[in-house]
C-alpha atoms as a PDB file:
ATOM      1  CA  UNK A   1       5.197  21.069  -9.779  1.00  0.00           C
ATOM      2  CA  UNK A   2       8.554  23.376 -10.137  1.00  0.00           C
ATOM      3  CA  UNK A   3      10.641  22.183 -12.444  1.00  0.00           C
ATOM      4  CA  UNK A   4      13.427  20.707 -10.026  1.00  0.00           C
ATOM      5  CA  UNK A   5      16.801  19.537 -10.996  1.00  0.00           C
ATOM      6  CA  UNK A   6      16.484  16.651  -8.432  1.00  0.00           C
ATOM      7  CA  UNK A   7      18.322  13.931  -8.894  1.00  0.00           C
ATOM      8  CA  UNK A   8      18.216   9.778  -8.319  1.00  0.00           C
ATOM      9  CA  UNK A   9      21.015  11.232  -5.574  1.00  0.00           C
ATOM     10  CA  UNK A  10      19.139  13.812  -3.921  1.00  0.00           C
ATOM     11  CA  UNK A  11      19.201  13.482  -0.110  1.00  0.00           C
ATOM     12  CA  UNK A  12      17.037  15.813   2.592  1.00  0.00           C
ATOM     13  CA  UNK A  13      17.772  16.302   5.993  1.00  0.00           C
ATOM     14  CA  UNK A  14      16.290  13.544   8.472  1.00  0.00           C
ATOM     15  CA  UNK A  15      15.347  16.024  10.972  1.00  0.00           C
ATOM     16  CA  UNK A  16      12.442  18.477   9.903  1.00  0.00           C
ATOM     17  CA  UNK A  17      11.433  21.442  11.375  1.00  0.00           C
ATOM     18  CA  UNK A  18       7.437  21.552  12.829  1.00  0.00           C
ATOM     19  CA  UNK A  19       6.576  24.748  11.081  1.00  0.00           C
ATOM     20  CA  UNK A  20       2.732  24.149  12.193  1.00  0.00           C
ATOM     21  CA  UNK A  21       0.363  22.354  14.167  1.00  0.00           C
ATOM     22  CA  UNK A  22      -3.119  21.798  14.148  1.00  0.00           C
ATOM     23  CA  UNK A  23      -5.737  19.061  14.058  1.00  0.00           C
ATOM     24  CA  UNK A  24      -5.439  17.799  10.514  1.00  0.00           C
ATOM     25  CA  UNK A  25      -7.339  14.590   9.195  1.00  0.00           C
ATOM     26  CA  UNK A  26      -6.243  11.994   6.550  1.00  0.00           C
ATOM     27  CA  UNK A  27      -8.144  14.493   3.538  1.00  0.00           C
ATOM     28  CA  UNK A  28      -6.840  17.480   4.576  1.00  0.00           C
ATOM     29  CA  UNK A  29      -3.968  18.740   1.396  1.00  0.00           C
ATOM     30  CA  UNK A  30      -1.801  21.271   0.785  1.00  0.00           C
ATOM     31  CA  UNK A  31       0.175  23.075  -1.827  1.00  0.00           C
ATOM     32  CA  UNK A  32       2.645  25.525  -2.302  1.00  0.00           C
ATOM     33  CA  UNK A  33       3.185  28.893  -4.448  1.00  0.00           C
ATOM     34  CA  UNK A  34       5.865  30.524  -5.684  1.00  0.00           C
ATOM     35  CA  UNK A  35       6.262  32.759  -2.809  1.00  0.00           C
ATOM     36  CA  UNK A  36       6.367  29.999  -0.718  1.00  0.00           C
ATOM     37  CA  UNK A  37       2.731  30.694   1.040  1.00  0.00           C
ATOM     38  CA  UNK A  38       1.578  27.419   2.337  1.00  0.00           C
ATOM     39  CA  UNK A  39      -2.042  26.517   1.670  1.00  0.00           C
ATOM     40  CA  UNK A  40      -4.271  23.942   3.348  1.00  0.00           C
ATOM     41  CA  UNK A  41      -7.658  22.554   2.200  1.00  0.00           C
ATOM     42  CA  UNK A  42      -9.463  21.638   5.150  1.00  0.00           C
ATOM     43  CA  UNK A  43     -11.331  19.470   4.666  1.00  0.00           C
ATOM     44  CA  UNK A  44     -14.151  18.917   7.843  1.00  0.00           C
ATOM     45  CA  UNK A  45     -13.692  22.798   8.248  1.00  0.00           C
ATOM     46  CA  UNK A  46     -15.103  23.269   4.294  1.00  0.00           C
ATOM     47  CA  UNK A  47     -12.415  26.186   4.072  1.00  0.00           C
ATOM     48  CA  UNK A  48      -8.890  26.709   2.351  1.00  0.00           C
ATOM     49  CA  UNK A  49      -6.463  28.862   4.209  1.00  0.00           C
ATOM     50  CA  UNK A  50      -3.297  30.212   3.661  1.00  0.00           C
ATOM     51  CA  UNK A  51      -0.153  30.544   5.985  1.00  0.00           C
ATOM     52  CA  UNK A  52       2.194  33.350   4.971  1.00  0.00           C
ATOM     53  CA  UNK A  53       6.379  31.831   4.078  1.00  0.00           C
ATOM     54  CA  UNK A  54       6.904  32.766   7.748  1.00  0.00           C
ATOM     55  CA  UNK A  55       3.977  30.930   9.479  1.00  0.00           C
ATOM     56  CA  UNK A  56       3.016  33.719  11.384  1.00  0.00           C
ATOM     57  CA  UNK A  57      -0.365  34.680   9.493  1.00  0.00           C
ATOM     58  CA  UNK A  58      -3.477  32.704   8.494  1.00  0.00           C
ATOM     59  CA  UNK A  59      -6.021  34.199   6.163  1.00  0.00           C
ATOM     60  CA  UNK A  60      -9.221  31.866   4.996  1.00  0.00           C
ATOM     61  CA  UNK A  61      -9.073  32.306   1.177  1.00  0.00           C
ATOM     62  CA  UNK A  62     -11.629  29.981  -0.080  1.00  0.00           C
ATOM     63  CA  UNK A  63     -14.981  28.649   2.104  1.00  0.00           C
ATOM     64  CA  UNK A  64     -15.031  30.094   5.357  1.00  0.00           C
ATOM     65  CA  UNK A  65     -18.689  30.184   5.343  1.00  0.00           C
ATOM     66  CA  UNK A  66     -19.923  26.823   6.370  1.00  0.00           C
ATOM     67  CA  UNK A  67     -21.121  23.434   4.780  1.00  0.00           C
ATOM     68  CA  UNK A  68     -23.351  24.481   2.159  1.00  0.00           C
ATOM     69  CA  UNK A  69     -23.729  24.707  -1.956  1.00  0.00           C
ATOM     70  CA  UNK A  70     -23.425  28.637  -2.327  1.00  0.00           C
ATOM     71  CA  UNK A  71     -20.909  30.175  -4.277  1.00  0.00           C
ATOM     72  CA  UNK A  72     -19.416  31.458  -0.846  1.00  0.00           C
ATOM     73  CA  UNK A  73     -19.099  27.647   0.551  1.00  0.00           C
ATOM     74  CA  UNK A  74     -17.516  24.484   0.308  1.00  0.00           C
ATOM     75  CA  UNK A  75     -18.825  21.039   1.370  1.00  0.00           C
ATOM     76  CA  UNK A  76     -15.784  18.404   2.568  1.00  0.00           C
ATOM     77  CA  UNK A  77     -13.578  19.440  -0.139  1.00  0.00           C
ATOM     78  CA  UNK A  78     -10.674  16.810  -1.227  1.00  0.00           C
ATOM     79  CA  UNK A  79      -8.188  18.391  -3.178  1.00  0.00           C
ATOM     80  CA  UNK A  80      -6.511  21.658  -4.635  1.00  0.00           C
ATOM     81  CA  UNK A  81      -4.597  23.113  -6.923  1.00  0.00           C
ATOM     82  CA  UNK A  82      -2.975  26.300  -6.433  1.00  0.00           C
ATOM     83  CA  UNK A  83      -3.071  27.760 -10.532  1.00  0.00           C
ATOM     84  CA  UNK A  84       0.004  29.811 -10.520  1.00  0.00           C
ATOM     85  CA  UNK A  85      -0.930  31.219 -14.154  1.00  0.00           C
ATOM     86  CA  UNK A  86      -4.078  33.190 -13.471  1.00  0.00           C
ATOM     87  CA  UNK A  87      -3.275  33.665  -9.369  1.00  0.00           C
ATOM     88  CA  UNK A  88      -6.007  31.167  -8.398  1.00  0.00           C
ATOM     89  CA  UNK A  89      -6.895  27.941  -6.510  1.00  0.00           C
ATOM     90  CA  UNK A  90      -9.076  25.069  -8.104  1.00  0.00           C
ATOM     91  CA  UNK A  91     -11.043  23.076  -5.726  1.00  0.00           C
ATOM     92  CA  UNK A  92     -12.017  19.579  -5.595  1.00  0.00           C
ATOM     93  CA  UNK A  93     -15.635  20.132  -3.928  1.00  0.00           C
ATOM     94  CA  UNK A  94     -16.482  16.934  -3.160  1.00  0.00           C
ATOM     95  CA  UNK A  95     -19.592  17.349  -1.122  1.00  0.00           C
ATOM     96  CA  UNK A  96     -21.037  19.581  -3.618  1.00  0.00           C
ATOM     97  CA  UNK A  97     -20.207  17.242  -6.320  1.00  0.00           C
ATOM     98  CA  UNK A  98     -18.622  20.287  -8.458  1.00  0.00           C
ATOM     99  CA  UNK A  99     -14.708  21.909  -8.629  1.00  0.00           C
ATOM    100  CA  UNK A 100     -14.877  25.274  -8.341  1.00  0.00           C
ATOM    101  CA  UNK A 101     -12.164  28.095  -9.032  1.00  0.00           C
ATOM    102  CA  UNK A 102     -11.358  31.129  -7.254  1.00  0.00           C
ATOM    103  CA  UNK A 103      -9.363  34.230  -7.864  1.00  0.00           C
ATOM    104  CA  UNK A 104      -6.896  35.133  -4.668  1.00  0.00           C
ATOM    105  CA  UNK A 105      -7.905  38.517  -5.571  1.00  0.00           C
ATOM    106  CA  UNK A 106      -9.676  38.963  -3.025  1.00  0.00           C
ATOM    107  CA  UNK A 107     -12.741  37.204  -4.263  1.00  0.00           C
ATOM    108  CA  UNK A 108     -15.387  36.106  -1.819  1.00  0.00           C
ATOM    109  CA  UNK A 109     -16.954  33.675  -4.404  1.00  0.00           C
ATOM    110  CA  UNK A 110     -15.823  31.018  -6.187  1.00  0.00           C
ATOM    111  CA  UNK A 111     -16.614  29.740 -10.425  1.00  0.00           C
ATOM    112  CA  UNK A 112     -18.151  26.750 -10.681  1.00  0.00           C
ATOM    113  CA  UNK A 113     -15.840  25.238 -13.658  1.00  0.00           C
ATOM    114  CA  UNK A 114     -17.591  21.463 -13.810  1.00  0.00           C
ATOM    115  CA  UNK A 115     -20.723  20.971 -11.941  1.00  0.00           C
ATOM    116  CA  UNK A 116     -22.633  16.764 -11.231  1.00  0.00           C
ATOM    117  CA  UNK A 117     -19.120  14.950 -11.387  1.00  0.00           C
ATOM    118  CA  UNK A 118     -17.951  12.749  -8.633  1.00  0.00           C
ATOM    119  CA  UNK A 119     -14.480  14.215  -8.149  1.00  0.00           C
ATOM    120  CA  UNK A 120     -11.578  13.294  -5.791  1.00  0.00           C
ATOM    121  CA  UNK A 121      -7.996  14.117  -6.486  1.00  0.00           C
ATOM    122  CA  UNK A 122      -7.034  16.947  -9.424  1.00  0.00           C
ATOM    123  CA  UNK A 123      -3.660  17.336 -11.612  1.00  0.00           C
ATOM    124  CA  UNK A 124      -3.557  20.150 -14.110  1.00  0.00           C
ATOM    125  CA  UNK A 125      -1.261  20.252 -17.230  1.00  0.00           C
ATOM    126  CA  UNK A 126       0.473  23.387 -18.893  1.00  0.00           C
ATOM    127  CA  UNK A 127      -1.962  23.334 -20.854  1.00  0.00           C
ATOM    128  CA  UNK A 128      -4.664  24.392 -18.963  1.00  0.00           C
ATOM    129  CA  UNK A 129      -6.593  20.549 -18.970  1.00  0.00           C
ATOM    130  CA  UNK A 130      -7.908  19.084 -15.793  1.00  0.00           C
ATOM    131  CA  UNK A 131      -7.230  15.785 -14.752  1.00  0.00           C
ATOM    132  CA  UNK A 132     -10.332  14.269 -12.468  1.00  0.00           C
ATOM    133  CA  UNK A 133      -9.689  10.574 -10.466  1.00  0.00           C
ATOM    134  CA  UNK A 134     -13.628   9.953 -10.051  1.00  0.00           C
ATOM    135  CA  UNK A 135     -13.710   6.553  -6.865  1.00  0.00           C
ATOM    136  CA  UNK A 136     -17.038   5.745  -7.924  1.00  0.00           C
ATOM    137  CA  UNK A 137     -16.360   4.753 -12.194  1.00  0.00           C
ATOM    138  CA  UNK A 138     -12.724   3.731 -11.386  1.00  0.00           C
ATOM    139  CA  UNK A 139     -11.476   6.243 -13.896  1.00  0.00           C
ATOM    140  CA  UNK A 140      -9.473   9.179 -14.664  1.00  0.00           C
ATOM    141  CA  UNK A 141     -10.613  11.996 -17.110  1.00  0.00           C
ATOM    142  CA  UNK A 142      -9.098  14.800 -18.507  1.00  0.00           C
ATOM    143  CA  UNK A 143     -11.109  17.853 -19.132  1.00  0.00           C
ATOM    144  CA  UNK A 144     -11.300  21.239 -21.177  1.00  0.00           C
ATOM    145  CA  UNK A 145     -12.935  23.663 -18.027  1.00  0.00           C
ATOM    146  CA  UNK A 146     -13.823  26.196 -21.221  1.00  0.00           C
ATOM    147  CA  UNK A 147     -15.659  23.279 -23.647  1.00  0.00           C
ATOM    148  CA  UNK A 148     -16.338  20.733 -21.068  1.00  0.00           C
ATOM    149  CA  UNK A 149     -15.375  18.437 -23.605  1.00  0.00           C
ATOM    150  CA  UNK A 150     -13.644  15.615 -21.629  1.00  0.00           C
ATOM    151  CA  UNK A 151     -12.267  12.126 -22.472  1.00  0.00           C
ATOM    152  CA  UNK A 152     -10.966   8.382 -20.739  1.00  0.00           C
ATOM    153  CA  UNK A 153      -7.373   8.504 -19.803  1.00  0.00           C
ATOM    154  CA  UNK A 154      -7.323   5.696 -17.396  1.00  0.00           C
ATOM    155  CA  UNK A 155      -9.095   3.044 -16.234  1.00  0.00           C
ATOM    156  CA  UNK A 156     -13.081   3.236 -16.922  1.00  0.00           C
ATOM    157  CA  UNK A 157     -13.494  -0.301 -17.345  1.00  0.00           C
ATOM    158  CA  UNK A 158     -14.796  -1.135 -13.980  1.00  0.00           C
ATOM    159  CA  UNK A 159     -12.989  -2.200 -10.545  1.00  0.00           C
ATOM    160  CA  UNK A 160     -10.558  -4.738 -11.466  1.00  0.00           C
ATOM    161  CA  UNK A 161      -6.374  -5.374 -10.657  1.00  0.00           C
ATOM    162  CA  UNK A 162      -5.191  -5.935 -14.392  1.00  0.00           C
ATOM    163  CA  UNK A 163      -3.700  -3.669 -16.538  1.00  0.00           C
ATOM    164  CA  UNK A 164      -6.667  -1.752 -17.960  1.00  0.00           C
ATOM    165  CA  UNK A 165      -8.623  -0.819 -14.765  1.00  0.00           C
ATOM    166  CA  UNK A 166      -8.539   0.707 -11.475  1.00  0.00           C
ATOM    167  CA  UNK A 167     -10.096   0.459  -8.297  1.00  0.00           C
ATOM    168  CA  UNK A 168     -11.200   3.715  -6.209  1.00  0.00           C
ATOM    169  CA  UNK A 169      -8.090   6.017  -7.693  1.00  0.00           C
ATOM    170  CA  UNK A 170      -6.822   8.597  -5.789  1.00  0.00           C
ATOM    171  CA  UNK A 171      -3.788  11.191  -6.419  1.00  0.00           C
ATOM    172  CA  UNK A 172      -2.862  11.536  -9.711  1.00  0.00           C
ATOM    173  CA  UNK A 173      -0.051  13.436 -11.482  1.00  0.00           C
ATOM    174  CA  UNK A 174       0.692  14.354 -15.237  1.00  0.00           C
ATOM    175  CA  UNK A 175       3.896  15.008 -16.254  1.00  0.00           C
ATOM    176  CA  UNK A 176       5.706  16.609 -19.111  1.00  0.00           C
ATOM    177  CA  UNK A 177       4.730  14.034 -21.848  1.00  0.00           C
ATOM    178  CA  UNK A 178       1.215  14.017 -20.830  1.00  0.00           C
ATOM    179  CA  UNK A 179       1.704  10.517 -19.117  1.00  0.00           C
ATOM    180  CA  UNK A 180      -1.220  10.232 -16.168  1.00  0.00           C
ATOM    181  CA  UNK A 181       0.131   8.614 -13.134  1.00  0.00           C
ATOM    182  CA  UNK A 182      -2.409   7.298 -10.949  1.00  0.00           C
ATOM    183  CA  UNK A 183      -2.388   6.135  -7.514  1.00  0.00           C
ATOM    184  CA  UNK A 184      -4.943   2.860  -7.724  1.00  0.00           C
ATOM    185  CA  UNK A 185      -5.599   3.088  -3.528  1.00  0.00           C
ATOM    186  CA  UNK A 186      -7.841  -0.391  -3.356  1.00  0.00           C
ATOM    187  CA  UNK A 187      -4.760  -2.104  -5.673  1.00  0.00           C
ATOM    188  CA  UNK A 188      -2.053  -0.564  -3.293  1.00  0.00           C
ATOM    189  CA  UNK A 189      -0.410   0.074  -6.868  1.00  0.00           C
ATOM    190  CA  UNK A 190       1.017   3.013  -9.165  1.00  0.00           C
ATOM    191  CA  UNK A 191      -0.104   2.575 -12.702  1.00  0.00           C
ATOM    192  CA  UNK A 192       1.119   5.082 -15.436  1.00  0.00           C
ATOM    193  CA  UNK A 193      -1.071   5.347 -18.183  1.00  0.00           C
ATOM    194  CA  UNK A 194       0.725   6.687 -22.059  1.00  0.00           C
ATOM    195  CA  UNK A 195      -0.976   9.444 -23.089  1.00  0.00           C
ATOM    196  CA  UNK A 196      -3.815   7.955 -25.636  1.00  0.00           C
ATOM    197  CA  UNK A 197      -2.991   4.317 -23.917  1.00  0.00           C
ATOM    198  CA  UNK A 198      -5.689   1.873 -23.535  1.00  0.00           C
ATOM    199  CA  UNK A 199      -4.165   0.199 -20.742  1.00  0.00           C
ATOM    200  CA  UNK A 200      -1.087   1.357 -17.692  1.00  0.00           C
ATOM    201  CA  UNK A 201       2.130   0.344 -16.893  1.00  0.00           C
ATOM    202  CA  UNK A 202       2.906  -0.787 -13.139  1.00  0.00           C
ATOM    203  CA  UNK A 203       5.387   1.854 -11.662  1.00  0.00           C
ATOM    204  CA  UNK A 204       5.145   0.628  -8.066  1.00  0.00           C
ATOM    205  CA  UNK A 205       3.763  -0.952  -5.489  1.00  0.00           C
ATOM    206  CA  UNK A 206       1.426  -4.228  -6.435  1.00  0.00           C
ATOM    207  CA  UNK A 207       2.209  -6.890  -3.963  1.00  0.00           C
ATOM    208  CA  UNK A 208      -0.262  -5.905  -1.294  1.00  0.00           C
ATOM    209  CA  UNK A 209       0.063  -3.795   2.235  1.00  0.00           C
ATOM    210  CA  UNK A 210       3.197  -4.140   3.384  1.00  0.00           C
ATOM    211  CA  UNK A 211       6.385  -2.529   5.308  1.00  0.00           C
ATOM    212  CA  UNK A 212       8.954  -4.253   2.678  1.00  0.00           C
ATOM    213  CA  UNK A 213      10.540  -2.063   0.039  1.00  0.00           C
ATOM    214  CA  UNK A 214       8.229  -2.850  -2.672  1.00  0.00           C
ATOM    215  CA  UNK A 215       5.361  -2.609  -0.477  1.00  0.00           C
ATOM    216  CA  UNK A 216       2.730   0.262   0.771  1.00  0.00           C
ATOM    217  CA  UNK A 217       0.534   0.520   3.593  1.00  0.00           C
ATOM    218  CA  UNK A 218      -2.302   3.173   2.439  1.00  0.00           C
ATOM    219  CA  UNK A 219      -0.326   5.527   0.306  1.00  0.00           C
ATOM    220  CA  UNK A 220      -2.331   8.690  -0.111  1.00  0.00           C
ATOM    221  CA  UNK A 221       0.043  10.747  -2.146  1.00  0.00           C
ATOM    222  CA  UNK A 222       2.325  10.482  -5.597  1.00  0.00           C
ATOM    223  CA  UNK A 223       4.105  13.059  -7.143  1.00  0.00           C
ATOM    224  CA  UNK A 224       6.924  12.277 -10.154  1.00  0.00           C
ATOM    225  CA  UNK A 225       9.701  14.559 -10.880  1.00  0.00           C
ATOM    226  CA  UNK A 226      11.341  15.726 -14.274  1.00  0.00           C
ATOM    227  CA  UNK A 227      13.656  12.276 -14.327  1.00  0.00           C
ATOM    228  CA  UNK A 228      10.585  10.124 -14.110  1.00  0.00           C
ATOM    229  CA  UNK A 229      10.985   9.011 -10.545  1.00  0.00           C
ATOM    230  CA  UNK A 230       8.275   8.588  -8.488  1.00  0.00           C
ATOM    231  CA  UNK A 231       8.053   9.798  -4.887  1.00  0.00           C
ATOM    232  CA  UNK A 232       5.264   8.545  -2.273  1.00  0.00           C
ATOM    233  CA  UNK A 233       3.981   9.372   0.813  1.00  0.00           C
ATOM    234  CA  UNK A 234       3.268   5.814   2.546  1.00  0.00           C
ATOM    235  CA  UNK A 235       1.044   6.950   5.251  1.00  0.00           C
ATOM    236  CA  UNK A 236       0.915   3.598   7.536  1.00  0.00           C
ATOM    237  CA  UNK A 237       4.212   3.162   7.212  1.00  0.00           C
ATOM    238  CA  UNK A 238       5.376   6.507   8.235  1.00  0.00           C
ATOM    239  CA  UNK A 239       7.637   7.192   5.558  1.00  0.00           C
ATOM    240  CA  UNK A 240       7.916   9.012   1.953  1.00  0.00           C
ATOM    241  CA  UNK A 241       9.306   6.935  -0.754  1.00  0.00           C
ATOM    242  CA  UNK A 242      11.231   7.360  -3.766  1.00  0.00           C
ATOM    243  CA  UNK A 243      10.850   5.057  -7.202  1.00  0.00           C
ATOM    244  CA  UNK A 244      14.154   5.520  -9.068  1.00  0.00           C
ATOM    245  CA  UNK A 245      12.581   5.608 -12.765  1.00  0.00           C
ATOM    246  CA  UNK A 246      13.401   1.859 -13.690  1.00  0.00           C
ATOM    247  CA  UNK A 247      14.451   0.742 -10.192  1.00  0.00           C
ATOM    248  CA  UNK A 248      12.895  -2.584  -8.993  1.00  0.00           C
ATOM    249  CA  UNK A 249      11.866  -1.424  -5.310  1.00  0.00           C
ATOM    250  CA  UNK A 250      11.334   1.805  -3.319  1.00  0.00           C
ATOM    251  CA  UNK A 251      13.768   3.458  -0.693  1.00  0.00           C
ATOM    252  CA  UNK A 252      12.849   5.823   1.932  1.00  0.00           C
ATOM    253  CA  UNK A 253      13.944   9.349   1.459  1.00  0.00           C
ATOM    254  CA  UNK A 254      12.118  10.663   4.988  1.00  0.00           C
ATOM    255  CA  UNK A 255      10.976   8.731   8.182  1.00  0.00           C
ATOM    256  CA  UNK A 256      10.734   5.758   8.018  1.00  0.00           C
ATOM    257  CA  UNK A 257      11.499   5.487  11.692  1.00  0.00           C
ATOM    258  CA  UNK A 258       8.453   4.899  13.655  1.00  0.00           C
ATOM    259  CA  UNK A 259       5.230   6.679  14.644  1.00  0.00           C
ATOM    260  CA  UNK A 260       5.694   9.325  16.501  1.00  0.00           C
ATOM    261  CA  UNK A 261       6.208  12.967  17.036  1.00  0.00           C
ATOM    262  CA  UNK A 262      10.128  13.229  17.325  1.00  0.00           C
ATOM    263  CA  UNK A 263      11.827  15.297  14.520  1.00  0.00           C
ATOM    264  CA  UNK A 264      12.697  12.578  12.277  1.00  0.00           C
ATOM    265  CA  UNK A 265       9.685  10.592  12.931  1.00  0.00           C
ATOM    266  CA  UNK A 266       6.135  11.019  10.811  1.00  0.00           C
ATOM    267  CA  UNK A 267       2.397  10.119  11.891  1.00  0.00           C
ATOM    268  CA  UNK A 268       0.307   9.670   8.848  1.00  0.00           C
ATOM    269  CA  UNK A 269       1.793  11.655   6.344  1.00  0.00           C
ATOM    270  CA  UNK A 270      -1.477  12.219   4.591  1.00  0.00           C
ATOM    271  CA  UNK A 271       0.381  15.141   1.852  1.00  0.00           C
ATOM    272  CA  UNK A 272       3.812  16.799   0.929  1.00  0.00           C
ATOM    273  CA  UNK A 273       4.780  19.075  -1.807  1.00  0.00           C
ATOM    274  CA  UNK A 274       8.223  20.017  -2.918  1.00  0.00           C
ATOM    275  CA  UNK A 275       8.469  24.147  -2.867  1.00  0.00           C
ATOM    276  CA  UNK A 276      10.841  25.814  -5.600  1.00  0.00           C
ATOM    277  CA  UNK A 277      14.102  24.560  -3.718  1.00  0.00           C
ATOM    278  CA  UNK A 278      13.463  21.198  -3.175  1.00  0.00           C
ATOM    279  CA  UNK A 279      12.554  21.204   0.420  1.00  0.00           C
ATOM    280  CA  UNK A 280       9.631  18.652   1.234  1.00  0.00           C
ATOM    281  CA  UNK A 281       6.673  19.848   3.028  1.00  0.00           C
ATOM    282  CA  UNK A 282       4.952  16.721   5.159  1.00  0.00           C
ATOM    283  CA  UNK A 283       1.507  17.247   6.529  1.00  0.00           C
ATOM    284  CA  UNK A 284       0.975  14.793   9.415  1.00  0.00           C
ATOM    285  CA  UNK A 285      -2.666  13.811  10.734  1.00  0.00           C
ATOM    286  CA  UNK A 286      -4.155  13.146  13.729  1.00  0.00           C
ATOM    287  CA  UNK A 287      -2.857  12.454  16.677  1.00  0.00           C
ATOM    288  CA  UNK A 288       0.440  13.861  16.231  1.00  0.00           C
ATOM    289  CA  UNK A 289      -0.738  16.253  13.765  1.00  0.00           C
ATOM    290  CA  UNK A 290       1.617  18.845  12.344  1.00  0.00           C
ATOM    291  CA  UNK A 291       3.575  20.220   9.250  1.00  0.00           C
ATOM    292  CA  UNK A 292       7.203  19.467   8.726  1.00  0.00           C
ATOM    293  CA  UNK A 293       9.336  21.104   6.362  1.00  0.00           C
ATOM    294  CA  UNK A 294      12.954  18.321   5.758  1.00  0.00           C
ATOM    295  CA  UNK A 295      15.535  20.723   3.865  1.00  0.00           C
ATOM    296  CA  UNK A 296      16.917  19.229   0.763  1.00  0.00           C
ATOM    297  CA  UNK A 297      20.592  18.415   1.807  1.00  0.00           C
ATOM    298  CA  UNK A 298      22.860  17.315  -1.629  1.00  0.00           C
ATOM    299  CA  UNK A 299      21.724  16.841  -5.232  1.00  0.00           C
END
């Protein structure tokens, strides 16, 4: 993530503009460069493309080439990460039971960098490590892609609701102090685990599915910002959310008003990512499926 100067008063605009629409599903993700070039991992298409800052040009960057295990393919891919470092994009390849990295060089193959790992979600510190969420051991690793030396940093103790397991993690993100926060999807909770804790913290959520303040209805989502506050997108509910670091409930900082397809309205906001300005990129799924970008409006 940029480093944003947002703020616990940061507003966006209510009405976003549809910059794109296509038939996106609940595990489709996207992510942003510094350019501002858009890309989307789709995932029953086994193919990452790219949209130009415009959204008037598609290239297929990664995949392309059907379901399969070559080096040229992806199988029902999850997740990516678009490495602005080395000018490449790390893939959660979910089918193939691998993440795999590819130059945008113009490569038409990717690098296997972990292979026989049951990966779902990705974060990546600035230091190079990989964070894994893995649904099936309830746990979060962090890896070295070079070693493959890897250790625990959350969960790993099983399914379970208290405070030193998960159950089926999804998104997770890593801030500056190395702190993993996780989204715990079958605990409709966000636990943030101390780097070299043994057990996590409740940020949000924790009292079930719900359409109250405190509540979410299948979040799919989490990203945190420099201040520690934790934003959400609560895909039921039709709304992104914002944690205040500290605060006691959540408040909605877009949608929130109904499903739909109107300009202020959200269907399933399965992803968003901030790009370098603060503007909030929503990817809606399925029936009214679309990508809005809301422009940041005060700070």
């Amino acid at each position: 993530m940029y480093n944003l100067s947002l703020t616990n008063i940061t507003k966006w605009r209510q009405y976003g503009i549809t910059v794109l629409i296509d038939s996106y599903v609940n595990s489709d993700t996207i992510d942003i460069d510094d350019s501002d070039n858009l890309y989307i991992c789709r995932h029953e298409h086994n193919h990452v493309e790219v949209w130009s800052n415009n959204f008037t040009e598609k290239r297929i960057v990664v995949g392309g080439n059907g379901n399969g295990s070559e080096t040229n393919q992806l199988s029902m891919p999850t997740d990516i990460i678009v490495n602005r470092k080395n000018n490449s994009i790390i893939i959660c390849d979910r089918g193939n039971r691998r993440i795999v990295q590819w130059s945008l060089r113009n490569t038409t193959n990717g690098n296997i960098l972990i292979s026989n790992i049951d990966c779902y979600k990705l974060a990546i510190d600035d230091q190079d490590y990989l964070y894994v969420s893995n649904r099936e051991q309830h746990e979060v690793r962090r890896w070295n892609v070079k070693t493959h030396e890897n250790i625990l940093v959350a969960g790993g103790n099983g399914p379970g609701d208290d405070s030193t397991r998960l159950h089926q993690p999804g998104s997770i993100f890593v801030d500056k102090d190395y702190s993993v926060y996780v989204l715990d999807d079958l605990n409709i909770r966000v636990m943030k685990w101390v780097k070299g804790a043994k057990e996590g913290i409740l940020v949000a959520g924790g009292y079930g599915e719900g359409e109250l303040s405190i509540q979410f209805y299948y979040p799919s989502t989490i990203i945190v910002d420099d201040f520690g506050n934790l934003y959400v997108s609560d895909r039921n509910n039709y709304r992104i959310m914002r944690r205040i670091n500290g605060a006691s409930d959540n408040t909605i900082i877009v949608g929130g008003n109904g499903y739909g397809n109107k300009s202020n309205q959200l269907s399933h906001p399965t992803d968003f990512v901030f790009d370098r300005y603060g503007n909030i990129y929503v990817l809606n799924s399925y029936d009214f499926s679309r990508i809005q970008k809301f422009y940041i409006a005060s700070n």
